[in-house]
Protein backbone atom coordinates (compact mmCIF):
# COMPACT_ATOMS: atom_id res chain seq x y z
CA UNK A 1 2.72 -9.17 11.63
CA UNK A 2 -1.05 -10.33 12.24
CA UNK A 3 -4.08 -8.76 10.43
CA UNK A 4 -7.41 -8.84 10.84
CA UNK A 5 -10.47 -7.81 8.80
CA UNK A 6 -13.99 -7.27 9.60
CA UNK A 7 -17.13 -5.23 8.39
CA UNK A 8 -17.37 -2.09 10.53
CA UNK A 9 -14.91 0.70 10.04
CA UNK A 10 -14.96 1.27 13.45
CA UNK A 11 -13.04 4.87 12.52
CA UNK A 12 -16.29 6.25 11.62
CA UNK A 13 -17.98 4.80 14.72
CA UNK A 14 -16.39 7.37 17.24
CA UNK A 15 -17.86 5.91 20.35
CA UNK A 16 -16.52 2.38 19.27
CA UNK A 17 -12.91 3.72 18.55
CA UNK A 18 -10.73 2.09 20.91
CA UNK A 19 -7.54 3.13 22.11
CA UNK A 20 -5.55 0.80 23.52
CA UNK A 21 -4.22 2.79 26.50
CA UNK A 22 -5.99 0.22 28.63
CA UNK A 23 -4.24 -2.92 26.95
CA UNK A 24 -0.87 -1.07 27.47
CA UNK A 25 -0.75 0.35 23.48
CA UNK A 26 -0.98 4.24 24.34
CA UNK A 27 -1.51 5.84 21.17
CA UNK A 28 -2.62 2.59 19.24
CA UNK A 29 -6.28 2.36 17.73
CA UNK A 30 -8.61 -0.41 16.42
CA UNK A 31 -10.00 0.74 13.44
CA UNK A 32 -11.60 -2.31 12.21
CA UNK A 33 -14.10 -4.60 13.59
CA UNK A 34 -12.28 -7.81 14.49
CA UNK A 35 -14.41 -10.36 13.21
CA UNK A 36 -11.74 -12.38 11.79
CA UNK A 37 -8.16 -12.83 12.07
CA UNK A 38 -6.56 -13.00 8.16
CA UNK A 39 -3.15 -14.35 9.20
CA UNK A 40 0.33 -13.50 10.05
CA UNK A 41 3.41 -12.86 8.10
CA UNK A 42 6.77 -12.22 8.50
CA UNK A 43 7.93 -8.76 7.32
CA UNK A 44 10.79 -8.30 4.53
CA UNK A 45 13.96 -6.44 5.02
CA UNK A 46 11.97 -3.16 3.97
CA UNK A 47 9.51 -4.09 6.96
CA UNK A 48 6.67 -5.01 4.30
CA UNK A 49 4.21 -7.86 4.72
CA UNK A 50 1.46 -9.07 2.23
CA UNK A 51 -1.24 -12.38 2.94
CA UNK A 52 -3.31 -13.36 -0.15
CA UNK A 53 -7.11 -13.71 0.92
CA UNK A 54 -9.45 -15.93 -1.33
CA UNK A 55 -12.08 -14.76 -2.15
CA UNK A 56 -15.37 -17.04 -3.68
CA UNK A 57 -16.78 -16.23 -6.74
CA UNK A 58 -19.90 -15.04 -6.27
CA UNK A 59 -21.67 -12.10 -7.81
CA UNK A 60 -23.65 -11.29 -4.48
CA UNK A 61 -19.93 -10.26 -2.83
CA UNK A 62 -18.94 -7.53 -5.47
CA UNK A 63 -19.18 -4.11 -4.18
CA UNK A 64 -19.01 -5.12 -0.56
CA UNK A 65 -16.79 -3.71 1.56
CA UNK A 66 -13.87 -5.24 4.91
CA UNK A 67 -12.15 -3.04 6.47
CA UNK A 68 -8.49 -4.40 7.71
CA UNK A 69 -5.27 -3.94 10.17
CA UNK A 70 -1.87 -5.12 10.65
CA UNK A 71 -0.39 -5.32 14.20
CA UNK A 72 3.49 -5.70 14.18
CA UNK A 73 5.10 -7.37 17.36
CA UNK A 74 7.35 -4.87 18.44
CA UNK A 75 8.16 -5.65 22.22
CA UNK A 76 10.07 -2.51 22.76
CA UNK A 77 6.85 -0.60 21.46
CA UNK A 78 4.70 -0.82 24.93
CA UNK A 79 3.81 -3.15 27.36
CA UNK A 80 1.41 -4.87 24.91
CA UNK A 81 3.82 -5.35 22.69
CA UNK A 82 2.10 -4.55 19.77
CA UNK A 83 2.33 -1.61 17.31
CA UNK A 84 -0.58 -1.29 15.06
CA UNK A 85 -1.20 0.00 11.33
CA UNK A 86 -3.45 2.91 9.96
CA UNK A 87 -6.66 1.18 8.82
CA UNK A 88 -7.38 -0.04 5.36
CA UNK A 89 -10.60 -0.92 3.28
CA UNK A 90 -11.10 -3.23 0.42
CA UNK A 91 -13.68 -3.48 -2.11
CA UNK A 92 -14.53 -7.12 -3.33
CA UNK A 93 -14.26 -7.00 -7.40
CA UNK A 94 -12.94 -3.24 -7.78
C-alpha cells in the first residue's frame, strides 16, 4: 500500500476531483492533493496497513490540517493496477 498526504482536500474542490478513468482506475478518485508521498506498507492478514509520520514540535503546526490516501496494488483491480482508499484528514495536535 502507498499513501500520500497533502493540503487540499481536493473532495471539496469539485472541478479538481479526478477520476482516474483516464489512468485506467474507472471508479477510483484522488481526494487529496499529492504533495507528498508518506510511504508504503505491506498490509496484514486483515488487509490493514499503518506508517507512523513525525511530526516537529512546533506550536505554529497545531490546528493545521493534511488530508491523506492509501492506494493498494491490486493488479486484477484495472489496468492501472491500483485500487484506492476513501480520503482521510488529520489534525496536527488534536
Amino acid at each position: 500500500m502507498l499513501s500520500i498526504a497533502g493540503l487540499q482536500d481536493q473532495s471539496r474542490i469539485a472541478c479538481r476531483d479526478r477520476d482516474a478513468a483516464e489512468t485506467g482506475a474507472p471508479g477510483c478518485y484522488l481526494v487529496a492533493s499529492y504533495d507528498m508521498l508518506i510511504g508504503a506498507s505491506a498490509t496484514t492478514s486483515y488487509g490493514t496497513a499503518a506508517i507512523p509520520i513525525q511530526v516537529p514540535s512546533d506550536a505554529s503546526l497545531v490546528g493545521n490540517a493534511f488530508h491523506n490516501q492509501w492506494f493498494v496494488l491490486d493488479a486484477g483491480a484495472n489496468k492501472l493496477g491500483l485500487t484506492f482508499s476513501n480520503g482521510g484528514t488529520a489534525i496536527v495536535g488534536r
